[in-house]
N, C-alpha and C. Protein backbone atom coordinates (compact mmCIF):
# COMPACT_ATOMS: atom_id res chain seq x y z
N UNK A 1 33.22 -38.90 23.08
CA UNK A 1 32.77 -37.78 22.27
C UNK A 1 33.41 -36.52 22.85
N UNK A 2 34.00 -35.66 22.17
CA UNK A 2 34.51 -34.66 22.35
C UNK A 2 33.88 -33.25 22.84
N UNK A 3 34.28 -32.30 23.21
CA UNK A 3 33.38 -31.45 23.76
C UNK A 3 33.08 -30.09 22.13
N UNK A 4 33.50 -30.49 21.31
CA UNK A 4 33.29 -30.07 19.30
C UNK A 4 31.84 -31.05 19.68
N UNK A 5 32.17 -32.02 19.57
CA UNK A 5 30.84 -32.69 18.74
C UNK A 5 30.19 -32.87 19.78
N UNK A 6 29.29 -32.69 21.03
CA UNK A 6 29.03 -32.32 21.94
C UNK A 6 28.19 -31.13 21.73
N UNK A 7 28.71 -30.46 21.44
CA UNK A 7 28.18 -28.81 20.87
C UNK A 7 27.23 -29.12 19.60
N UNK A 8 28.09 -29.43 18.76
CA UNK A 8 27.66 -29.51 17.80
C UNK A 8 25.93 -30.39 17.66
N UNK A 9 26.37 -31.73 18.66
CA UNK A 9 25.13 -32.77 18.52
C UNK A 9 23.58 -31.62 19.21
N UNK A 10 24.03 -30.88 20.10
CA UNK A 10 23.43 -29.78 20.73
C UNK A 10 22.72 -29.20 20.33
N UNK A 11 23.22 -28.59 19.18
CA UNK A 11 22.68 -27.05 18.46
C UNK A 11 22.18 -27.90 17.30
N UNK A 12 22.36 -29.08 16.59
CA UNK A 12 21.50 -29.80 15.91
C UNK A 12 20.37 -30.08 16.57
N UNK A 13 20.22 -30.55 17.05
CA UNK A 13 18.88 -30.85 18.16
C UNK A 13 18.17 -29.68 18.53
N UNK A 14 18.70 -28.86 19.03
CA UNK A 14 18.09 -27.40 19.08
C UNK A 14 17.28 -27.02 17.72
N UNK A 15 18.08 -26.86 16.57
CA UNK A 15 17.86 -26.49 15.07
C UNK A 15 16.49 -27.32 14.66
N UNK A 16 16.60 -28.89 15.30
CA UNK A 16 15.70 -29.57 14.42
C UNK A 16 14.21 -29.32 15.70
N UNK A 17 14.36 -29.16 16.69
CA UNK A 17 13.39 -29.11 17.95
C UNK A 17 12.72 -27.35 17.29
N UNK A 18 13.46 -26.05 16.92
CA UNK A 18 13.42 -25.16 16.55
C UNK A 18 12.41 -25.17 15.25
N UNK A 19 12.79 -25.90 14.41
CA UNK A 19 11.76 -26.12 12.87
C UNK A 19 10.78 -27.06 13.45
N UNK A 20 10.89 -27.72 14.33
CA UNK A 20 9.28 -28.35 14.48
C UNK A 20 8.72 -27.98 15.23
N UNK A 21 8.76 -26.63 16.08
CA UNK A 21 8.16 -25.60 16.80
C UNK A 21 7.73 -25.05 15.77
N UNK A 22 8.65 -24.65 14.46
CA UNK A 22 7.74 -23.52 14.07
C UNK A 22 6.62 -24.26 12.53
N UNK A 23 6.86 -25.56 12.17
CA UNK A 23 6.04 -26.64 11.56
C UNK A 23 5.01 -26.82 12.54
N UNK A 24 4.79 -26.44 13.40
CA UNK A 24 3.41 -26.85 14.82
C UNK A 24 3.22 -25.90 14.56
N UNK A 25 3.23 -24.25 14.93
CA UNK A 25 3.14 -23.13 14.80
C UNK A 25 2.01 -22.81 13.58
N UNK A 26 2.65 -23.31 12.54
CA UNK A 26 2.03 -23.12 11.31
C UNK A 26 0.90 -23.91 10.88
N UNK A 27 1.11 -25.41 11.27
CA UNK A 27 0.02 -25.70 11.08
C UNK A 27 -1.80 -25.26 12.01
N UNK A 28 -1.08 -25.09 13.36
CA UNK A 28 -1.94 -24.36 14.25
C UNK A 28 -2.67 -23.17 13.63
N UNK A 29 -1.90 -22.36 13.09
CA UNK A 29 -2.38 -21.01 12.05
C UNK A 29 -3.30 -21.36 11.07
N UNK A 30 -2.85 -22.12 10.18
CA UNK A 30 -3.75 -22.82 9.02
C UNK A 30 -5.17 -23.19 9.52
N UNK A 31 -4.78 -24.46 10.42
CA UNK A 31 -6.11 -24.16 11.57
C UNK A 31 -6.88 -23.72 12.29
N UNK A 32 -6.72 -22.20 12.51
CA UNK A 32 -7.67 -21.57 12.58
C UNK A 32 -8.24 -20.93 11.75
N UNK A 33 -7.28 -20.60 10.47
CA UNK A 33 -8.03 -20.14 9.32
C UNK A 33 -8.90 -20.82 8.78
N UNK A 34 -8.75 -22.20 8.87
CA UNK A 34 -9.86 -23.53 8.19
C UNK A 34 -11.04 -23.04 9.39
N UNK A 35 -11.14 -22.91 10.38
CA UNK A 35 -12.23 -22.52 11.27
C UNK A 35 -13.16 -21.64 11.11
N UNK A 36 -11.81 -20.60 10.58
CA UNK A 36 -12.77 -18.69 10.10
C UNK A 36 -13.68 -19.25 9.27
N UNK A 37 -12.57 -20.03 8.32
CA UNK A 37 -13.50 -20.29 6.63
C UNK A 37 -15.23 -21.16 6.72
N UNK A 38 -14.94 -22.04 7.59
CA UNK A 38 -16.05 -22.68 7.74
C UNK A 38 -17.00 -21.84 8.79
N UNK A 39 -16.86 -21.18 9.54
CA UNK A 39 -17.56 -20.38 10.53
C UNK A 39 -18.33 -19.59 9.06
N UNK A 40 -17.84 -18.51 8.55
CA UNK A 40 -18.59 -17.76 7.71
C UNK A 40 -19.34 -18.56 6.79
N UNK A 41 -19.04 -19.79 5.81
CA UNK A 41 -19.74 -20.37 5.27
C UNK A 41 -20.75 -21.20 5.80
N UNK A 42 -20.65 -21.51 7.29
CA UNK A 42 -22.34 -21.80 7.67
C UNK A 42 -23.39 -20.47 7.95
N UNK A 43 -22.72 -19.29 7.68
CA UNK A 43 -24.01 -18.36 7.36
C UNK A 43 -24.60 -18.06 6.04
N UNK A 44 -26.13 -18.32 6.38
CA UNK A 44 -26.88 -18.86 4.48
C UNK A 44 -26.58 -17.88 3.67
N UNK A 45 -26.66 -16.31 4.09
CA UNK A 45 -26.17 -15.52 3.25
C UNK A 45 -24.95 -15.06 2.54
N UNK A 46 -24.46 -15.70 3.65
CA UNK A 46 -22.63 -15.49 2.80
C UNK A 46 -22.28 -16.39 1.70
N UNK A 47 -21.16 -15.75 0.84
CA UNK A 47 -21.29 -16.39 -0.81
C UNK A 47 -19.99 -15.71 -1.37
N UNK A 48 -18.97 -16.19 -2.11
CA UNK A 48 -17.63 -15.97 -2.55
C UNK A 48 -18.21 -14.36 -3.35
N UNK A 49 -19.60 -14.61 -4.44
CA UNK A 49 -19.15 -13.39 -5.42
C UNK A 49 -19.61 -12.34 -4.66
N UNK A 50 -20.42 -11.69 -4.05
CA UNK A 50 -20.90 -10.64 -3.01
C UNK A 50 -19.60 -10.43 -2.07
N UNK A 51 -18.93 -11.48 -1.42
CA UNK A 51 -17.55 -10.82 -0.78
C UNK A 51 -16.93 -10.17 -1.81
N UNK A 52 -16.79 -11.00 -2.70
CA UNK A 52 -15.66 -10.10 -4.14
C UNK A 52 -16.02 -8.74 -4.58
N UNK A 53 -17.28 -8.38 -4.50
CA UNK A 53 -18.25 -7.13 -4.56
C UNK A 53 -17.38 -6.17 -4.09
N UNK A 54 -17.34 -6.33 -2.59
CA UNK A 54 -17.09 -5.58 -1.47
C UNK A 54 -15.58 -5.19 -2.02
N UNK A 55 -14.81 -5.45 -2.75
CA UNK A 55 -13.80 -5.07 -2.98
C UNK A 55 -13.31 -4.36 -4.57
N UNK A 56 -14.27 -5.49 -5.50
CA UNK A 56 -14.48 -4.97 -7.19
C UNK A 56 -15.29 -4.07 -7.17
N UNK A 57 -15.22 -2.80 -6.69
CA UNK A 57 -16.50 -1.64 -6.74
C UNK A 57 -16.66 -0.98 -7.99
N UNK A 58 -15.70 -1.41 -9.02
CA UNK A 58 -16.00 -1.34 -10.27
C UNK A 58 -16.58 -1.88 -11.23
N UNK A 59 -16.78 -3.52 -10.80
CA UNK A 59 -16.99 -4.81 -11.05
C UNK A 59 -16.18 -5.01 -12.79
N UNK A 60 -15.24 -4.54 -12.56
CA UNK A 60 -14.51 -5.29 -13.77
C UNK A 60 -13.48 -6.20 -13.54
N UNK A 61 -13.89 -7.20 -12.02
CA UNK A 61 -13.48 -8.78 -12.05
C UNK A 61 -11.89 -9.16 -11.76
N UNK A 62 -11.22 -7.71 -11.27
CA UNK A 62 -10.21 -8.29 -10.36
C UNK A 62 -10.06 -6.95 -9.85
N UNK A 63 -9.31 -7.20 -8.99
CA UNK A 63 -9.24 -5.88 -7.70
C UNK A 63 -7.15 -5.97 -7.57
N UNK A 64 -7.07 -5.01 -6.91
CA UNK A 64 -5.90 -4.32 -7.14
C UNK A 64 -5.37 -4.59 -5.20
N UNK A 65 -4.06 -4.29 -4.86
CA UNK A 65 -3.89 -4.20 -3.81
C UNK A 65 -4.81 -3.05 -3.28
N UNK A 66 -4.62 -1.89 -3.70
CA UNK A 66 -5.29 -1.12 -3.21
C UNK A 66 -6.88 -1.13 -3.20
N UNK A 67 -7.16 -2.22 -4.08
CA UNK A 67 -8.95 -2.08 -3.62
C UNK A 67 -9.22 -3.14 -2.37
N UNK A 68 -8.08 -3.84 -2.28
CA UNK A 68 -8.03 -4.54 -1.33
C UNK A 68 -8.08 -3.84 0.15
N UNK A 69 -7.19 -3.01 -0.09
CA UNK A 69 -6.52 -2.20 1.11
C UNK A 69 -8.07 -1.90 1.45
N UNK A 70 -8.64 -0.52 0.61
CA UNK A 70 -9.51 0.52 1.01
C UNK A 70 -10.86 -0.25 1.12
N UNK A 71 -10.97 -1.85 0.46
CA UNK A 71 -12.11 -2.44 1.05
C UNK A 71 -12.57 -2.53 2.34
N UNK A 72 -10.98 -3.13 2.70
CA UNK A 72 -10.66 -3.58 3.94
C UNK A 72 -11.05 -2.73 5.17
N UNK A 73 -10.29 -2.14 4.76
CA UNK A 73 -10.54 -0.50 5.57
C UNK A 73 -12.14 -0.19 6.08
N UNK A 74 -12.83 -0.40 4.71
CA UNK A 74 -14.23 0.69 4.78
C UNK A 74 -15.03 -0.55 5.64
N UNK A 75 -14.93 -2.48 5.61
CA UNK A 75 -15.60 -2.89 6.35
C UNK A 75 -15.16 -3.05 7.84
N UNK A 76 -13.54 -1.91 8.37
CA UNK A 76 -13.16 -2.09 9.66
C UNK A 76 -11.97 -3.09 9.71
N UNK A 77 -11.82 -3.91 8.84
CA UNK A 77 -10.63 -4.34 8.86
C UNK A 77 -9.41 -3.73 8.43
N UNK A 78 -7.95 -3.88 9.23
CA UNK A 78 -7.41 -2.47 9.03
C UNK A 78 -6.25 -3.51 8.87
N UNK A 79 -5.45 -3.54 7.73
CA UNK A 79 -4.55 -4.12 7.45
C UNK A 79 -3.03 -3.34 6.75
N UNK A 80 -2.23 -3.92 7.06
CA UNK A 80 -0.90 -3.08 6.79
C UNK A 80 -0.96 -3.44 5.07
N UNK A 81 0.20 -2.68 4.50
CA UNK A 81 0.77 -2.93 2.78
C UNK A 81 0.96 -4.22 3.30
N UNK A 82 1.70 -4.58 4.44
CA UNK A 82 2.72 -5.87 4.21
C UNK A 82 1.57 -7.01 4.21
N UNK A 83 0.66 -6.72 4.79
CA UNK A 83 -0.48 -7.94 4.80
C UNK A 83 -1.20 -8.30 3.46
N UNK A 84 -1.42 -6.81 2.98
CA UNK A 84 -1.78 -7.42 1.68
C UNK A 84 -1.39 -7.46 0.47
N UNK A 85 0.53 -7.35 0.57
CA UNK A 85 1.52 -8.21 -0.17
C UNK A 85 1.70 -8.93 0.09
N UNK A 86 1.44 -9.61 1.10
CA UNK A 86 1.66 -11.05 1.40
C UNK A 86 0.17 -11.79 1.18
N UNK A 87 -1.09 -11.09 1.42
CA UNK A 87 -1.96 -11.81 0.59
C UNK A 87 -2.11 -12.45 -0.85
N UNK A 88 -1.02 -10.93 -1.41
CA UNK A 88 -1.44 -11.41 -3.08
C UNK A 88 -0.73 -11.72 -3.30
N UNK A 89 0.78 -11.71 -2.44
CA UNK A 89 2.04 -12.98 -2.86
C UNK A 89 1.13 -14.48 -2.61
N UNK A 90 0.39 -15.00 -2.04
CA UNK A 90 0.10 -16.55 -2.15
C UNK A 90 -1.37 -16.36 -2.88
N UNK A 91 -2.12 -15.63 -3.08
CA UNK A 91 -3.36 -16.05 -3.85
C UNK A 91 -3.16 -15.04 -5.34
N UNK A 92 -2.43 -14.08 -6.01
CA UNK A 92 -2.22 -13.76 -6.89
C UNK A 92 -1.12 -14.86 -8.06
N UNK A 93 -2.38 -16.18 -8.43
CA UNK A 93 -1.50 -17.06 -8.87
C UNK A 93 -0.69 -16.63 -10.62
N UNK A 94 -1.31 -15.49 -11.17
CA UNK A 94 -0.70 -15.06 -12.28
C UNK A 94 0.13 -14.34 -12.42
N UNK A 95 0.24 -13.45 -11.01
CA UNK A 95 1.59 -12.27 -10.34
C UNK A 95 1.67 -11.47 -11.85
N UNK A 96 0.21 -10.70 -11.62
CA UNK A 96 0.07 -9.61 -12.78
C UNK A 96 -0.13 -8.63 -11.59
N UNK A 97 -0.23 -8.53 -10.32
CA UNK A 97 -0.88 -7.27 -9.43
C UNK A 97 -2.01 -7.26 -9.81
N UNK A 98 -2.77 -8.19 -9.48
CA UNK A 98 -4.34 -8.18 -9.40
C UNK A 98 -5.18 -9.48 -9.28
N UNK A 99 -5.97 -9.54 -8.20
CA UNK A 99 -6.70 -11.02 -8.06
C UNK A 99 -7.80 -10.83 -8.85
N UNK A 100 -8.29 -11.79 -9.52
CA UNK A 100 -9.32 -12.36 -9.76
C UNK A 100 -10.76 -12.92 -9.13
N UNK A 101 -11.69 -12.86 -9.62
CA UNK A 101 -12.59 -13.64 -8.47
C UNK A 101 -12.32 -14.92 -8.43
N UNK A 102 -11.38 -15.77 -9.42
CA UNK A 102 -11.44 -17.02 -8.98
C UNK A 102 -10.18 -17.20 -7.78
N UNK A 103 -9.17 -16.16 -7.56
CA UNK A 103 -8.16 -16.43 -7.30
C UNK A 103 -9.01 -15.75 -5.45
N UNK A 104 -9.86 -14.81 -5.80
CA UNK A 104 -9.95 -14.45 -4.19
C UNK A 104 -11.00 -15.41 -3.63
N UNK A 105 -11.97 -16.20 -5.02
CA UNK A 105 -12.80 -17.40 -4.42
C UNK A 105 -11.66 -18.50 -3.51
N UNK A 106 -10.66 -18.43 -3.97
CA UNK A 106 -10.08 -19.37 -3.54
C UNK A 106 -9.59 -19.16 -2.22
N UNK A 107 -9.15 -17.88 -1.85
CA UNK A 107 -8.91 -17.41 -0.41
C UNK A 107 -10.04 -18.01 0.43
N UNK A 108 -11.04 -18.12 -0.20
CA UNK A 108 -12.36 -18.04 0.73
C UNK A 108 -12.48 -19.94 0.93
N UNK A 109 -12.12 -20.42 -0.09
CA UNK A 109 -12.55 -22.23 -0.16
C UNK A 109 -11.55 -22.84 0.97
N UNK A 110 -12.40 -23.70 2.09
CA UNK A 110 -12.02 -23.87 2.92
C UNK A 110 -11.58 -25.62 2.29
N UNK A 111 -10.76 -26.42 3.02
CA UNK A 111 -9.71 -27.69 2.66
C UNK A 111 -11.05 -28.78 3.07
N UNK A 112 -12.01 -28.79 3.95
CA UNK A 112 -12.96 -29.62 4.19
C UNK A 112 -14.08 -29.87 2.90
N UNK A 113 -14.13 -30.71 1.78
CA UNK A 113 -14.93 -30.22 0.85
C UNK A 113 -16.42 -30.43 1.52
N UNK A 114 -16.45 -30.88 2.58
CA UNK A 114 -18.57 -30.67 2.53
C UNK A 114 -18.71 -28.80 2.76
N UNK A 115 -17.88 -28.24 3.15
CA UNK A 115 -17.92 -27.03 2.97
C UNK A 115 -17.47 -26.26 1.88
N UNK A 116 -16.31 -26.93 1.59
CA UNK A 116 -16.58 -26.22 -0.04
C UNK A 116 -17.70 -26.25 -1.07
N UNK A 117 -17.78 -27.51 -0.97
CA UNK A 117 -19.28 -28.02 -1.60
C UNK A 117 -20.53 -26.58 -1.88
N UNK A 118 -20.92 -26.56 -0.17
CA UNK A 118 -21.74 -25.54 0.34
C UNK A 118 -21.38 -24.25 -0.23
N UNK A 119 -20.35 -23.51 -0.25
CA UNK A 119 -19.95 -22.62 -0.95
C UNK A 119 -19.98 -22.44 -2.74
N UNK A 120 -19.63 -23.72 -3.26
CA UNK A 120 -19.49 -23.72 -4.24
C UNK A 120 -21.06 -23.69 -4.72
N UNK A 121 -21.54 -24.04 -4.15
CA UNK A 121 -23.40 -23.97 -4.71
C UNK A 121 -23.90 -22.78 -4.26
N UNK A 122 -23.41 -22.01 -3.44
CA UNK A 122 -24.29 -20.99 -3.15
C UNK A 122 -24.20 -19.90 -4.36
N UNK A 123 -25.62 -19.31 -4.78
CA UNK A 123 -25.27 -18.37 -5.52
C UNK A 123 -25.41 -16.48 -5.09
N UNK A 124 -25.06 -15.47 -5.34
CA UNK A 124 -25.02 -14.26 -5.31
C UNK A 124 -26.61 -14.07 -4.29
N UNK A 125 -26.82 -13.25 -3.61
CA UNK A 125 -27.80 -13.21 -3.25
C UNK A 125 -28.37 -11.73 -3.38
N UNK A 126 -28.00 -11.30 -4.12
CA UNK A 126 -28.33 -9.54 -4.55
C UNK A 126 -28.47 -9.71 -6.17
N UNK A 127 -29.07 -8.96 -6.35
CA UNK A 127 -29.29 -8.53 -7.65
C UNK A 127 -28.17 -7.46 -8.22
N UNK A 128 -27.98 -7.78 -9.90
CA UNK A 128 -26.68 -7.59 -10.36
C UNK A 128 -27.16 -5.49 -10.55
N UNK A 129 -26.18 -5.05 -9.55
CA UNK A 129 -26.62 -3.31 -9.57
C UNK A 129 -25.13 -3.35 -9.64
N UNK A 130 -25.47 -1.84 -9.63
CA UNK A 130 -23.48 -1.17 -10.22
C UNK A 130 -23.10 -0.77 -8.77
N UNK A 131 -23.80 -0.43 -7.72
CA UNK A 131 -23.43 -0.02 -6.48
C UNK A 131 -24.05 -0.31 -5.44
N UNK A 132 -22.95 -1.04 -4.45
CA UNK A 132 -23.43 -2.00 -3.33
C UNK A 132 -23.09 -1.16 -2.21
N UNK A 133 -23.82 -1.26 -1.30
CA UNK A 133 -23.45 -0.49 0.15
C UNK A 133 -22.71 -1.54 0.69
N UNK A 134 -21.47 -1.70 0.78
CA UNK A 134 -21.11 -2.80 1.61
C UNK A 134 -21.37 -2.91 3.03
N UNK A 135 -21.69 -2.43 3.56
CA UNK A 135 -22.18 -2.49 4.94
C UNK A 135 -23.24 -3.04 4.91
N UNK A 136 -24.12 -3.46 3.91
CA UNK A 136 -25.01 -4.07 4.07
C UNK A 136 -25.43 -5.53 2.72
N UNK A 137 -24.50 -5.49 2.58
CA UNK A 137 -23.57 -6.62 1.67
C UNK A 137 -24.29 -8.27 2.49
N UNK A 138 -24.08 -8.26 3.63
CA UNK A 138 -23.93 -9.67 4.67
C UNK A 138 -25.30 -8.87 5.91
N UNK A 139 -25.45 -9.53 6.29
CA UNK A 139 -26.32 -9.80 7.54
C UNK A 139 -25.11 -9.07 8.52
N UNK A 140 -25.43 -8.58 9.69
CA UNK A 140 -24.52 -8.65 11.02
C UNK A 140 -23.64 -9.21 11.19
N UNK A 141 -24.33 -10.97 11.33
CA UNK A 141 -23.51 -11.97 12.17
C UNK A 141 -22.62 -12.07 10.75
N UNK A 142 -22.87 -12.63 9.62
CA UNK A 142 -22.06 -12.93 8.85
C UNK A 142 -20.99 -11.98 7.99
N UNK A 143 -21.59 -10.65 8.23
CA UNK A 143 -20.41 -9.80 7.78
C UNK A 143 -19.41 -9.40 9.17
N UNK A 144 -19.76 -9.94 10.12
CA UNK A 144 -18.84 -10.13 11.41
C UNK A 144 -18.14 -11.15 11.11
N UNK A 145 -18.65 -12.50 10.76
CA UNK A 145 -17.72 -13.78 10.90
C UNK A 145 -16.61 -13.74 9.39
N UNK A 146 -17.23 -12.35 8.25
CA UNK A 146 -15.94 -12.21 7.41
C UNK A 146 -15.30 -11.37 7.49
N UNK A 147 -15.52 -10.37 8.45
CA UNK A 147 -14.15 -9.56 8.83
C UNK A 147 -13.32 -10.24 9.50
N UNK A 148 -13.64 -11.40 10.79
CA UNK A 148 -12.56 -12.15 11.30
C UNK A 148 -12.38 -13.70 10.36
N UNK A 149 -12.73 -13.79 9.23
CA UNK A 149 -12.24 -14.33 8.08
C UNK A 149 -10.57 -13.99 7.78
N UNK A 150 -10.91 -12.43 7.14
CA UNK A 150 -10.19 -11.34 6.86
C UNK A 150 -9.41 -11.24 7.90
N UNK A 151 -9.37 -10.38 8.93
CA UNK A 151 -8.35 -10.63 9.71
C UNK A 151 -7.64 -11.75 9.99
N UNK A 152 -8.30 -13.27 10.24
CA UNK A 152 -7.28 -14.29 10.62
C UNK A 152 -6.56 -14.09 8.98
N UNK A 153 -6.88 -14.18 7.84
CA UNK A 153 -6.22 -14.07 7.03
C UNK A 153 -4.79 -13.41 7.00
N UNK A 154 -5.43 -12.08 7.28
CA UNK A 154 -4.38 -11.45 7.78
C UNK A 154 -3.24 -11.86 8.64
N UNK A 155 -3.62 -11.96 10.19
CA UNK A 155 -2.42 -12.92 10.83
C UNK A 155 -2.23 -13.71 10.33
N UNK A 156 -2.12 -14.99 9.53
CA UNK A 156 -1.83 -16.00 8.97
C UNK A 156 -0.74 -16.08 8.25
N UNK A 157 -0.85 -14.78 7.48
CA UNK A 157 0.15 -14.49 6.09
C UNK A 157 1.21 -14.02 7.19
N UNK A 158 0.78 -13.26 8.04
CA UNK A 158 2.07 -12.48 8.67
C UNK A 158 2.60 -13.03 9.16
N UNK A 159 1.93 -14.27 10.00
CA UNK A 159 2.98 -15.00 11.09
C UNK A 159 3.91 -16.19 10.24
N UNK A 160 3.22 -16.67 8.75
CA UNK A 160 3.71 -17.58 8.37
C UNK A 160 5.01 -16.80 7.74
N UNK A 161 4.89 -15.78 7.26
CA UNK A 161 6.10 -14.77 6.73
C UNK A 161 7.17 -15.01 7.53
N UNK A 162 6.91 -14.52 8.67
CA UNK A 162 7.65 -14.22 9.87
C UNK A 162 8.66 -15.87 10.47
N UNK A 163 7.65 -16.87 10.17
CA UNK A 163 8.01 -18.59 10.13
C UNK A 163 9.01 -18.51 9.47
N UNK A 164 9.07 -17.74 7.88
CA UNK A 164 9.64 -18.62 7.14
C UNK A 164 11.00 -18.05 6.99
């Protein structure tokens, strides 16, 4: 074997050792987001349409990047444009610039169904008013375990960006 193909056999091996670093990488990511997801859904009060609240403050049933942004913001989670173009690049499945509640329910539905399950049965736990204090939207613990929902979300999109 020549010292061409030598090199060459090299930097193949490198290339393919390189994509399954970053195929581990990613799935590792995914996996902790499956963690966030199920962490918040074992708290009884947490529930897909009350998160969606916190962001539809108009409640006319889809939210905008920017209600995203300034949701984000007002519960402490502080996210760049690029995070949440890259949110609504993978859950904006109609790519009109605007999620849906079924499309941000889906951010929230974790891949284990006894927990989706749980989610999928839970219903609203507030009464239907035009204005929610979001700060008091969730309990403590559980509007804690969906800001780091939200944030791993956040890293997730970014690092998988950054993967790809």
């Amino acid at each position: 074997m020549g010292t061409e193909d030598r090199f060459s056999a090299a930097r193949h091996h490198d290339t393919e050792q390189g994509v399954l670093k970053m195929l581990n990488e990613l799935i590792s990511l995914e996996r902790g987001l499956e963690r966030a997801k199920q962490e918040v859904i074992q708290r009884p009060d947490f529930n897909s349409f009350d998160a969606f609240r916190i962001f539809d403050v108009d409640g006319v049933g889809s939210i905008s990047s920017t209600d995203l942004k300034y949701g984000l913001a007002d519960i402490g989670v502080h996210a760049t444009i690029d995070d949440i173009e890259l949110f609504f690049k993978r859950f904006n499945k109609l790519r009109n610039g605007r999620i849906d509640f079924g499309e941000f329910a889906q951010s929230l539905d974790p891949q284990d169904s006894y927990y989706a399950s749980i989610l999928a049965r839970r219903p609203s736990s507030h009464a239907r008013l035009n204005i929610y204090r979001k700060e008091d939207m969730f309990s403590n613990d559980t509007a804690s375990s969906f800001k780091e929902l939200l944030r791993t979300h956040m890293r997730v999109e970014a690092s998988a960006e950054a993967l790809r």
